[in-house]
C-alpha atoms as a PDB file:
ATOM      1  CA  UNK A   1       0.000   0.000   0.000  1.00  0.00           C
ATOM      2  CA  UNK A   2       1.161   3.205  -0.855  1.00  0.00           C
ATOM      3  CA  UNK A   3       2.380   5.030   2.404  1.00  0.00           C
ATOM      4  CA  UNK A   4       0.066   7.759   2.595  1.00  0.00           C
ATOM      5  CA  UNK A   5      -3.150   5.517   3.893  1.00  0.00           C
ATOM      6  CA  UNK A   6      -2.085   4.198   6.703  1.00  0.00           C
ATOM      7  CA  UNK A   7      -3.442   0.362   6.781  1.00  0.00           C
ATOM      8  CA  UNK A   8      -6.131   0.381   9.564  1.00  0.00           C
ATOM      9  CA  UNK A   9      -7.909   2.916   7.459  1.00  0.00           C
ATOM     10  CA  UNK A  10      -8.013  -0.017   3.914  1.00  0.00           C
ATOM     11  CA  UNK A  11     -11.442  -1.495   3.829  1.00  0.00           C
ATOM     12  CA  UNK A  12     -10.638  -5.267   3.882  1.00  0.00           C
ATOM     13  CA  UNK A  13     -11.851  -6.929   0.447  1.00  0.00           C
ATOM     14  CA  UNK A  14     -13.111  -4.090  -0.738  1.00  0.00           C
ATOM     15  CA  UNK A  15     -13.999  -4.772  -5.140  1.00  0.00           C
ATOM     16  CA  UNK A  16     -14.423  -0.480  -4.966  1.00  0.00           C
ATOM     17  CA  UNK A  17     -10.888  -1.017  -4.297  1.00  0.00           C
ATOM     18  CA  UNK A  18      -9.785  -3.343  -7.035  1.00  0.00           C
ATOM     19  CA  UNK A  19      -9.209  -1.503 -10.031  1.00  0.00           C
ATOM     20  CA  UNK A  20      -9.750  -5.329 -11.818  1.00  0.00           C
ATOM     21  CA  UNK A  21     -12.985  -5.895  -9.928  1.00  0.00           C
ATOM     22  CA  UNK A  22     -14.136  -1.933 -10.060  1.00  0.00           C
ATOM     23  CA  UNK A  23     -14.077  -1.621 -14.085  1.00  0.00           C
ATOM     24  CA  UNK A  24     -11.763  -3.945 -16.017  1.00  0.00           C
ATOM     25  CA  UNK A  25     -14.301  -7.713 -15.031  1.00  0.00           C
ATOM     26  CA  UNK A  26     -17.143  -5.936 -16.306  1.00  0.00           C
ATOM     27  CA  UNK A  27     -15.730  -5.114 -19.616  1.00  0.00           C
ATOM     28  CA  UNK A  28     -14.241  -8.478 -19.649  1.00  0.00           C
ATOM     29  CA  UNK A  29     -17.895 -10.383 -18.730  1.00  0.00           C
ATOM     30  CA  UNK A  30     -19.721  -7.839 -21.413  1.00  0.00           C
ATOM     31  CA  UNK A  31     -17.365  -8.923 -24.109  1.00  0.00           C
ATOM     32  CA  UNK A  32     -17.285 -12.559 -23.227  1.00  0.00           C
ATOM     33  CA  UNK A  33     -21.591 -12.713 -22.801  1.00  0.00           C
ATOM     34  CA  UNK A  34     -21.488 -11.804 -26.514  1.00  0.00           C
ATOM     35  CA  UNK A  35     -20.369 -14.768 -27.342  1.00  0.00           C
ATOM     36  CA  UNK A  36     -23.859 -16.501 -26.196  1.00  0.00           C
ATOM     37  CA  UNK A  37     -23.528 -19.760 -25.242  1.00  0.00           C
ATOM     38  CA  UNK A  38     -19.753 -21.504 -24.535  1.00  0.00           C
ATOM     39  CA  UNK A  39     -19.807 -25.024 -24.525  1.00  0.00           C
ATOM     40  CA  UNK A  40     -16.330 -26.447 -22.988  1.00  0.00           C
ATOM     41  CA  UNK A  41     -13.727 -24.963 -20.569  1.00  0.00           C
ATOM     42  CA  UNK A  42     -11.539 -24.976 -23.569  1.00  0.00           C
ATOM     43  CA  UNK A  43     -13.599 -22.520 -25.416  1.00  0.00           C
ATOM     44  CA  UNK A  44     -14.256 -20.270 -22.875  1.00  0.00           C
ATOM     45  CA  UNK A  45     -10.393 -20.329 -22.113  1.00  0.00           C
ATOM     46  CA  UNK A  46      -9.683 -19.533 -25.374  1.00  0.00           C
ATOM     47  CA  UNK A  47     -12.400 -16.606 -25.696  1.00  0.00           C
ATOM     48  CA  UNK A  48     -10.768 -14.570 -22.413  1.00  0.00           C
ATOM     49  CA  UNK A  49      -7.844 -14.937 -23.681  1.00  0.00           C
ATOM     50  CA  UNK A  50      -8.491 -13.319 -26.793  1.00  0.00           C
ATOM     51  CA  UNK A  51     -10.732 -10.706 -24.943  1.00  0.00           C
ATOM     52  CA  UNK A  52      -8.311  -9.864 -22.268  1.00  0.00           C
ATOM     53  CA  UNK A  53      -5.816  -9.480 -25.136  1.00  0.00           C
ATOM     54  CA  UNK A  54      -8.257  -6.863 -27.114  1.00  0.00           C
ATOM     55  CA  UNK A  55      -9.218  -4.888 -24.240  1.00  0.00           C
ATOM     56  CA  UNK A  56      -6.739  -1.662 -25.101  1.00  0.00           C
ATOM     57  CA  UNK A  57      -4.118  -1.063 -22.371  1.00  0.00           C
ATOM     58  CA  UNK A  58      -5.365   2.382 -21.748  1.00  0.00           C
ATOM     59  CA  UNK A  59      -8.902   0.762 -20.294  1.00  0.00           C
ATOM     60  CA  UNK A  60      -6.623  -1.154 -17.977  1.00  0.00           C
ATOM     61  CA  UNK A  61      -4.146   2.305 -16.965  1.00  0.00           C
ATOM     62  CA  UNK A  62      -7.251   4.555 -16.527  1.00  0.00           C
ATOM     63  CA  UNK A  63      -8.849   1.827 -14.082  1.00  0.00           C
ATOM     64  CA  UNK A  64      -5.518   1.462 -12.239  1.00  0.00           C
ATOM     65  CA  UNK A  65      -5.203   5.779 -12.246  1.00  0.00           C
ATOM     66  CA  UNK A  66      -8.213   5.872 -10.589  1.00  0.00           C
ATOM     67  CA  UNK A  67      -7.774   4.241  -7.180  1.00  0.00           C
ATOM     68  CA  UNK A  68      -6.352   6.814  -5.208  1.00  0.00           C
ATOM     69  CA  UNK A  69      -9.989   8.501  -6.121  1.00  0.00           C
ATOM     70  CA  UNK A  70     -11.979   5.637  -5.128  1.00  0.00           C
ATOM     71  CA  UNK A  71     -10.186   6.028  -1.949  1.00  0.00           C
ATOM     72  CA  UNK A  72     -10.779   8.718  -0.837  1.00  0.00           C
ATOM     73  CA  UNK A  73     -14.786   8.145  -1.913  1.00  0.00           C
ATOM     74  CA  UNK A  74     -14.568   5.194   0.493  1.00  0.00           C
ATOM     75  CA  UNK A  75     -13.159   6.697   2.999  1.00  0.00           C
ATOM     76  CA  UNK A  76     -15.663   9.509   2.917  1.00  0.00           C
ATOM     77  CA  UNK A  77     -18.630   6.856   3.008  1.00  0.00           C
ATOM     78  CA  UNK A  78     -16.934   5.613   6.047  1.00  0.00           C
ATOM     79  CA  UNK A  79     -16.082   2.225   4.569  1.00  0.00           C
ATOM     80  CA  UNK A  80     -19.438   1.895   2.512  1.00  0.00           C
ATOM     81  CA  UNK A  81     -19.724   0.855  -0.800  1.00  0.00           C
ATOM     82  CA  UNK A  82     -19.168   3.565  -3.363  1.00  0.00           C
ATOM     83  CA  UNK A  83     -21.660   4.036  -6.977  1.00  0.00           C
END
């Protein structure tokens, strides 16, 4: 952690905090549903893969630049869940 947040003050398990939870799964499960219906592991391993690979790296940067925001929004909802 970064040393200005001291750690008693990190929601444990927050997904508000997980800049892959926060933004970048949703893309991911919104570009996988399109594919309908996946019939094997090995399909569906294949399709993230080459949806994880086409997401552009800036979706990925802006979600990780945007933590120290979501921060500070859930440490003003005193822990709560953020929109």
């Amino acid at each position: 952690m970064p040393s200005f947040v001291p750690n008693d003050r990190i929601p444990p398990n927050s997904p508000d905090l997980n800049s892959l939870e926060f933004y970048v799964w949703s893309i991911l499960k919104e570009r996988v549903n399109k594919h309908g219906l996946i019939s094997s592991f090995a399909r569906l391993a294949e399709i993230l893969m080459a949806e994880w690979e086409a997401i552009p790296q800036q979706v990925i940067s802006d979600a990780v630049d945007s933590w120290q925001s979501r921060v500070c929004q859930v440490e003003q909802a005193g822990g709560s869940h953020i929109e």
